[in-house]
C-alpha atoms as a PDB file:
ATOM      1  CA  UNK A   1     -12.685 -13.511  19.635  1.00  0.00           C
ATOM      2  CA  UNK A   2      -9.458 -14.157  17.824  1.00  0.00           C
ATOM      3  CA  UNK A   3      -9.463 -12.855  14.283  1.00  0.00           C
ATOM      4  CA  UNK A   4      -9.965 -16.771  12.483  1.00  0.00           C
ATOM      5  CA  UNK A   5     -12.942 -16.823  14.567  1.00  0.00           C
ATOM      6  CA  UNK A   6     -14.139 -13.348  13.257  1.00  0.00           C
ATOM      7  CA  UNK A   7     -14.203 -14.712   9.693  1.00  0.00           C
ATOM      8  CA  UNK A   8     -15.657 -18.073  10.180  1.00  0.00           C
ATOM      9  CA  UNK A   9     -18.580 -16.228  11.736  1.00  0.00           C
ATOM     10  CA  UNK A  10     -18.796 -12.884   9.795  1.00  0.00           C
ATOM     11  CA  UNK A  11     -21.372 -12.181   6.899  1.00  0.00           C
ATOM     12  CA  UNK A  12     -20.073  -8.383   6.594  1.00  0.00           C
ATOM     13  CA  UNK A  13     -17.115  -7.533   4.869  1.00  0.00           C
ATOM     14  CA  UNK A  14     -13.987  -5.652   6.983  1.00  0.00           C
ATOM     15  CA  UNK A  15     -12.931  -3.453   3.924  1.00  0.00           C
ATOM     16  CA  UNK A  16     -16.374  -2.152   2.625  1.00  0.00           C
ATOM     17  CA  UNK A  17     -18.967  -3.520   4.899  1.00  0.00           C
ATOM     18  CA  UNK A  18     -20.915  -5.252   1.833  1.00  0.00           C
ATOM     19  CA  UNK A  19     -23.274  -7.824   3.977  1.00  0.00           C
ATOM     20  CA  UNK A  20     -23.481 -11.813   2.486  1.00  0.00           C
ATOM     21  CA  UNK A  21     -26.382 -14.098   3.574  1.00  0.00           C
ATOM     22  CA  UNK A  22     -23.086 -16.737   4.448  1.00  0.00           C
ATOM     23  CA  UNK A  23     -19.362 -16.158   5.740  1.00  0.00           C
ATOM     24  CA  UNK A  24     -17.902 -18.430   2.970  1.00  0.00           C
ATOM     25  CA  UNK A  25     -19.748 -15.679   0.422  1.00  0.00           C
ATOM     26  CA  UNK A  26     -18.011 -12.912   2.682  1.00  0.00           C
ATOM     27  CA  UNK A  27     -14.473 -14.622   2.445  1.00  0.00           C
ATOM     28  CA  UNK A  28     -14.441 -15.256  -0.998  1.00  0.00           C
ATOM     29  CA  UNK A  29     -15.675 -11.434  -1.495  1.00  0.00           C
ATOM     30  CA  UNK A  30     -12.764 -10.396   0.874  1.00  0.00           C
ATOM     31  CA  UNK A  31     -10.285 -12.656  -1.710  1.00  0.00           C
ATOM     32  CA  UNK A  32     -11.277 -11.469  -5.009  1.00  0.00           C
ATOM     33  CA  UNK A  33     -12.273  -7.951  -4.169  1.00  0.00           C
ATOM     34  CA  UNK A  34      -9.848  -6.900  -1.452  1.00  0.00           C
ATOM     35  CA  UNK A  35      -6.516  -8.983  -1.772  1.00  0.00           C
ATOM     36  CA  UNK A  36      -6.071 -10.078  -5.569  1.00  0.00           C
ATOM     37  CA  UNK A  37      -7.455  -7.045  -7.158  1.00  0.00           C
ATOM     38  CA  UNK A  38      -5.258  -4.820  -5.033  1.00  0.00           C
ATOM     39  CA  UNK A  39      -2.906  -6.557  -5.170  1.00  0.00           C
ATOM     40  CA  UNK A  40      -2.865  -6.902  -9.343  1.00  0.00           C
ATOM     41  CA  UNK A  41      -3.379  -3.334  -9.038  1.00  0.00           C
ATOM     42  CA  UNK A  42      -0.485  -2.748  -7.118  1.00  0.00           C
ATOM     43  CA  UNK A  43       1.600  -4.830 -10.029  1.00  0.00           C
ATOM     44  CA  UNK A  44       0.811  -2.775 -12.534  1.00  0.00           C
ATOM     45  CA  UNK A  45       1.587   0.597 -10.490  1.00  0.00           C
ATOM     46  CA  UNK A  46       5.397  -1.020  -9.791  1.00  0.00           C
ATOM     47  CA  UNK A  47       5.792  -2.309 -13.492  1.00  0.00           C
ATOM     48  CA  UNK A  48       4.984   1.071 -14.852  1.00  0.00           C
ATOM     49  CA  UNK A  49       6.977   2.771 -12.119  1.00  0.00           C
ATOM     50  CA  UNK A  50      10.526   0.035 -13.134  1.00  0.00           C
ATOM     51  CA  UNK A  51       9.907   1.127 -16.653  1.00  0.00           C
ATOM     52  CA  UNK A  52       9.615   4.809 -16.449  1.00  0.00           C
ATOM     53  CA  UNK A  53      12.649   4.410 -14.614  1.00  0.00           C
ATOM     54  CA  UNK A  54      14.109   2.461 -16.935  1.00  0.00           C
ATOM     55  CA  UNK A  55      13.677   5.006 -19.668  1.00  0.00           C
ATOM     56  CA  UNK A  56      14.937   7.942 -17.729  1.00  0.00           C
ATOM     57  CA  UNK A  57      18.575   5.196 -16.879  1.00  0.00           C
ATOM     58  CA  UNK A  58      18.483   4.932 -20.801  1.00  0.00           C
ATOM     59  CA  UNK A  59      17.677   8.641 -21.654  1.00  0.00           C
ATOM     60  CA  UNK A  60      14.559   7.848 -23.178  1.00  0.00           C
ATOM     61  CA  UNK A  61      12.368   9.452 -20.529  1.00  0.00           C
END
């Protein structure tokens, strides 16, 4: 089983193992949960990391 065939089939999430009564439910779990929210999180972490060093270029910091 190839891994496209894994998610039209699966009802249990990869990352946390939360269950879903459908694999569309699962998917769109895996989206919000797993890939955007990491990934905004992951923004945030580099913007604050280009400031700080920012600051410490400009002697502020």
């Amino acid at each position: 089983m190839s891994n496209a065939d894994y998610y039209l089939h699966a009802k249990t999430c990869p990352e946390c193992g939360k269950r879903f009564s459908k694999p569309s439910e699962m998917i769109e779990h895996l989206i919000k949960e797993h890939i955007v929210d990491e990934y905004d999180r992951f923004l945030k972490y580099e913007e604050h990391s280009w400031r700080e060093a920012l600051k410490k270029k400009q002697g502020r910091g």
